[in-house]
Protein backbone atom coordinates (compact mmCIF):
# COMPACT_ATOMS: atom_id res chain seq x y z
CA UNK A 1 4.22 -102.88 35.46
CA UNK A 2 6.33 -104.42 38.22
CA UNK A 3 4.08 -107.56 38.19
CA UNK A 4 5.13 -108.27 34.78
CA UNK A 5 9.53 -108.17 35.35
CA UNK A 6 9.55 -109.35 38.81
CA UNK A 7 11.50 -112.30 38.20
CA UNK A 8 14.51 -110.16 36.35
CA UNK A 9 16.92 -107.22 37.80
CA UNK A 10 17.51 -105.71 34.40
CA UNK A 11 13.43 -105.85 34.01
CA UNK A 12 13.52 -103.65 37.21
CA UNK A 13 16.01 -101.25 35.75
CA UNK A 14 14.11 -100.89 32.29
CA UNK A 15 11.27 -99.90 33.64
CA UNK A 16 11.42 -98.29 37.22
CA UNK A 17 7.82 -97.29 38.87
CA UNK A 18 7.45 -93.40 39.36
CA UNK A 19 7.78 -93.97 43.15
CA UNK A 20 11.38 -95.43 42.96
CA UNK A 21 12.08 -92.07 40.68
CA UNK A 22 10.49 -89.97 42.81
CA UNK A 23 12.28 -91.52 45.85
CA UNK A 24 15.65 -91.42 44.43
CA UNK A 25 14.46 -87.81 43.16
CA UNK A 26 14.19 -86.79 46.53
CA UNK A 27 17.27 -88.54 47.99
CA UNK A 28 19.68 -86.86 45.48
CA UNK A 29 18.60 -83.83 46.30
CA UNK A 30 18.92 -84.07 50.26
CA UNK A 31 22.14 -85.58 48.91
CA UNK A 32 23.30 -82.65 47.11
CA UNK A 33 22.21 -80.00 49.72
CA UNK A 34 24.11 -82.22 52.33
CA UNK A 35 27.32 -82.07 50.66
CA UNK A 36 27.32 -78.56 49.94
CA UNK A 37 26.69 -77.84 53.89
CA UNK A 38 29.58 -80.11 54.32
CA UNK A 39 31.83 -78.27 51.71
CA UNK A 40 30.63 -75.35 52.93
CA UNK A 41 31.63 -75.79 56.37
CA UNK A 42 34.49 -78.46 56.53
CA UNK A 43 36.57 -77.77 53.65
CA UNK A 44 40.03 -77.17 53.93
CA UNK A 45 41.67 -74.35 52.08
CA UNK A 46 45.04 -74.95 50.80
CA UNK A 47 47.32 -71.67 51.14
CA UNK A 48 48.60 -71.97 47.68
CA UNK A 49 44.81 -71.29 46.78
CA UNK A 50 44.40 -67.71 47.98
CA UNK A 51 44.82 -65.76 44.58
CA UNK A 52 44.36 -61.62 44.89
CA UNK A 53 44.12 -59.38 41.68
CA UNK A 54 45.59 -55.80 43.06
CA UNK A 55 46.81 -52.77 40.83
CA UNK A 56 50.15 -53.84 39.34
CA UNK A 57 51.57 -50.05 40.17
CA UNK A 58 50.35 -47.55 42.10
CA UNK A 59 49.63 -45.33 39.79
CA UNK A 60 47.40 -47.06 38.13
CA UNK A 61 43.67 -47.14 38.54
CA UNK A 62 41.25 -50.05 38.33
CA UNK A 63 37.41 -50.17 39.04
CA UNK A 64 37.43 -53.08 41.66
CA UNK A 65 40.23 -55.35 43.67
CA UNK A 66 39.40 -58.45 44.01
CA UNK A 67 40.13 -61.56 46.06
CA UNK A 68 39.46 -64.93 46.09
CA UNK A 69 40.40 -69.02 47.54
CA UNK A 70 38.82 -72.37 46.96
CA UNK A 71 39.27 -75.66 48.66
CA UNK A 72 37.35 -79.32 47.74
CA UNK A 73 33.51 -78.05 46.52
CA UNK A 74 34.06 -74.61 47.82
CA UNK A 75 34.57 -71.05 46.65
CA UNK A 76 34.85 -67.71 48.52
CA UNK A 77 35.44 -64.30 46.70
CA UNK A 78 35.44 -61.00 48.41
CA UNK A 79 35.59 -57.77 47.20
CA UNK A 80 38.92 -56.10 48.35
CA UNK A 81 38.29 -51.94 47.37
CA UNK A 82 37.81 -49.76 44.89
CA UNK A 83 40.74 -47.26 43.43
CA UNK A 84 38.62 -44.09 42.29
CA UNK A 85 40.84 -40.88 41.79
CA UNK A 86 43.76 -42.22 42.78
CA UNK A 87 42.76 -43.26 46.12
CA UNK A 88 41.89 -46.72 47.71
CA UNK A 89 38.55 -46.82 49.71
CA UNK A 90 39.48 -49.53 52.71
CA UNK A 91 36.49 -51.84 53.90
CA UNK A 92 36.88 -52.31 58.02
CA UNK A 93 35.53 -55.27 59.75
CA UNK A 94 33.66 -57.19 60.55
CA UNK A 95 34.00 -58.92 56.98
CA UNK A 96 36.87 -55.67 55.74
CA UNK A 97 35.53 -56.03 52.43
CA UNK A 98 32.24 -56.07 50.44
CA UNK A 99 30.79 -57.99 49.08
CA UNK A 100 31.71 -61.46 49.98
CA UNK A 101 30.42 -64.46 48.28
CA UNK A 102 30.38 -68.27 48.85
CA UNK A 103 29.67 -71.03 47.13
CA UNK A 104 29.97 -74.66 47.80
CA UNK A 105 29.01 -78.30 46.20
CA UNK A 106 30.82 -80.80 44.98
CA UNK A 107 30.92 -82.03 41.95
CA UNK A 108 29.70 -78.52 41.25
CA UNK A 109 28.87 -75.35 42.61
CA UNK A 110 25.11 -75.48 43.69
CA UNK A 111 24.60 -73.10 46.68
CA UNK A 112 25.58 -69.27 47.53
CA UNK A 113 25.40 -67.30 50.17
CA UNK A 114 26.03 -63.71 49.93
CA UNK A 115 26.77 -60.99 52.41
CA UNK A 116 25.57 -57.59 51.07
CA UNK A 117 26.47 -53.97 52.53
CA UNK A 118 23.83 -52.75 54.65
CA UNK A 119 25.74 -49.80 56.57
CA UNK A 120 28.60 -47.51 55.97
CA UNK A 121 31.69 -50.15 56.36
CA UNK A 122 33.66 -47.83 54.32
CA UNK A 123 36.38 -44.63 54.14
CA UNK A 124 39.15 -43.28 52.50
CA UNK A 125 42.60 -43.85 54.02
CA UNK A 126 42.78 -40.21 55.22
CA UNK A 127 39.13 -39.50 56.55
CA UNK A 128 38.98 -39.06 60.10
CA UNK A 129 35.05 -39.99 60.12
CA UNK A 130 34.41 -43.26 61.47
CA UNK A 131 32.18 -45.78 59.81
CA UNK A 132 28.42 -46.62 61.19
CA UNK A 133 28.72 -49.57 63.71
CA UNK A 134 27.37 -53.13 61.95
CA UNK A 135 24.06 -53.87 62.55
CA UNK A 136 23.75 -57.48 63.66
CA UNK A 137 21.82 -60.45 62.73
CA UNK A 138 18.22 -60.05 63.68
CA UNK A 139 18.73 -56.34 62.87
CA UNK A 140 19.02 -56.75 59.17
CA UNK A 141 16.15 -57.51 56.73
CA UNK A 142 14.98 -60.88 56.41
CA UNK A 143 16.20 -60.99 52.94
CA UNK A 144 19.49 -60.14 53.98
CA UNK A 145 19.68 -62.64 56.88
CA UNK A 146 18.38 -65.43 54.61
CA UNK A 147 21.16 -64.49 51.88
CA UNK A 148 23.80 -64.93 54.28
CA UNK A 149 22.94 -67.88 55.96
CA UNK A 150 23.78 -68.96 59.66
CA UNK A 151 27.72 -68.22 60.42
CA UNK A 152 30.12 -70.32 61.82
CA UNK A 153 29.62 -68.81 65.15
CA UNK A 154 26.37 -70.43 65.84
CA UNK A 155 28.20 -74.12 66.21
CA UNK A 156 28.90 -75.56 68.83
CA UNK A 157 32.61 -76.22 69.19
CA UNK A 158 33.33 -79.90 69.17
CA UNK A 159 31.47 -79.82 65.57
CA UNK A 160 35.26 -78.26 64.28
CA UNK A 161 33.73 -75.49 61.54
CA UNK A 162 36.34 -73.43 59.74
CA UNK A 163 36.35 -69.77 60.51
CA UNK A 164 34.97 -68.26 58.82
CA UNK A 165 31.65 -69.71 56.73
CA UNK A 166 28.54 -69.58 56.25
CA UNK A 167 25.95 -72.29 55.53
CA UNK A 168 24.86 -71.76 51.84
CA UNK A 169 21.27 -71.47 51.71
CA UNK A 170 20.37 -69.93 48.62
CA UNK A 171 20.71 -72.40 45.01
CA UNK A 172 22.16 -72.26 42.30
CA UNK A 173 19.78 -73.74 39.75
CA UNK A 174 22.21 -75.08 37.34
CA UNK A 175 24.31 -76.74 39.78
CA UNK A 176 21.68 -77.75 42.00
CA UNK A 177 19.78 -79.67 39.15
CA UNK A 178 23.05 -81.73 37.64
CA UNK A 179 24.59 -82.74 41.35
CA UNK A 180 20.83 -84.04 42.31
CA UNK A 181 20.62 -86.17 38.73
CA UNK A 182 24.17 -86.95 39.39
CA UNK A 183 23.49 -88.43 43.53
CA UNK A 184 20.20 -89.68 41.82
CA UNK A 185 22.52 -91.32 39.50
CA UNK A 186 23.80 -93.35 42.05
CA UNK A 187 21.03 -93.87 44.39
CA UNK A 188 18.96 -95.54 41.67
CA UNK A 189 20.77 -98.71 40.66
CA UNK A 190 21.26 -99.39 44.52
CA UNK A 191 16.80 -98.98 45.54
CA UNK A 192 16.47 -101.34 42.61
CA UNK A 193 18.79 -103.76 43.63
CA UNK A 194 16.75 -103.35 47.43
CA UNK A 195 13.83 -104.01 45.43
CA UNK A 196 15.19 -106.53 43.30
CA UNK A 197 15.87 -108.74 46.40
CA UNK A 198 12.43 -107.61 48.46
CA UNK A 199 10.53 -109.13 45.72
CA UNK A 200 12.47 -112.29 45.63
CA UNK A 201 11.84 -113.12 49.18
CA UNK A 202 8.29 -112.24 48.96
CA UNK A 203 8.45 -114.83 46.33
CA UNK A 204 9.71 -117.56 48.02
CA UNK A 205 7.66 -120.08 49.85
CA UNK A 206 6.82 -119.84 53.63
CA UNK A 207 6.53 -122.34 56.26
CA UNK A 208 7.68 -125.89 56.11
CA UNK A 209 5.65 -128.60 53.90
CA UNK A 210 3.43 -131.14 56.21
CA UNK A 211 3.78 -134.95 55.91
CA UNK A 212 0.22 -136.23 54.69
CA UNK A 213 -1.79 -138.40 57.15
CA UNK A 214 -1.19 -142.17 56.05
């Protein structure tokens, strides 16, 4: 097709070869992944962000307390407690509540990473029993260690990760699909234009023209 609408940009536009989409398939998509990682890792949380839902009064009882903050392309909730008869089961470190979740892509939401209870984090206020030491890491199922993604902890210093995070590695389809369309989006016009001018040098004439012999 290309050797018919070489000669025109908008030709090249119309009617794009399935390697360019492929190509600029593929580079949306690294895109997309990148700037999650990035949101996941470097974005800043305003304070004025951190929002909490906990029991109005005392007295009154509510399934789940929830908390939450955002910054640019990210999202972390965490589960606070639960208030069953009247008493508040605490969560202790390391993460003091279960479960957390985070999210992060810009310009939407495309990658979680979830930390799931694996051992007895919690007690009531007034049980003397302590709770089971954490497992770490490589102790937990690989399901488990894939769903909460490498922490914060394993980089190096001078790379200036917030406290904190996790790198996202599980997608969210929805998300994932529309920001890769959306870097695609922009990746397209400017491989075409690369292409545009490739085949307009290829097309011009080489060498330098020789005098004929009188």
């Amino acid at each position: 097709m290309e050797a018919f609408v070489r000669p025109t940009l908008f030709a090249l536009l119309r009617y794009p070869s399935w390697r360019r989409v492929v190509v600029v398939l593929l580079a949306g998509l690294v895109c997309a992944v990148g700037v999650g990682w990035g949101c996941a890792l470097w974005s800043r949380i305003p304070t004025s962000s951190i929002e909490a839902d906990y029991p109005p009064s005392p007295g009154e009882r509510w399934p789940e307390v929830h908390a939450s903050y955002s910054g640019k392309g990210f999202l972390y909730t965490y589960k606070i407690g639960d208030r069953l008869s009247g008493k508040e089961i605490m969560y202790l470190p390391p993460y003091n509540s279960l479960p957390h979740v985070r999210r992060a892509g810009w310009p939407f939401l495309c990658l979680r990473s979830e930390v799931t209870p694996h051992d007895n984090y919690r007690h009531y206020e007034d049980d003397p029993t302590p709770p089971t030491p954490p497992r770490r890491r490589w102790h937990l199922p690989w399901s488990e260690i894939v769903s909460r993604g490498p922490s914060d902890r394993e980089f190096p210093a001078f790379m200036r990760v917030q406290s904190d995070r996790r790198v996202p590695l599980i997608p969210m389809p929805a998300g994932l699909l529309i920001n890769t369309l959306f870097y695609a989006a922009i990746f397209y016009p400017v491989l075409t234009l690369l292409r545009f001018v490739q085949l307009r040098l290829r097309r011009q004439p080489r060498g330098f023209e020789v005098a004929p012999v009188a």
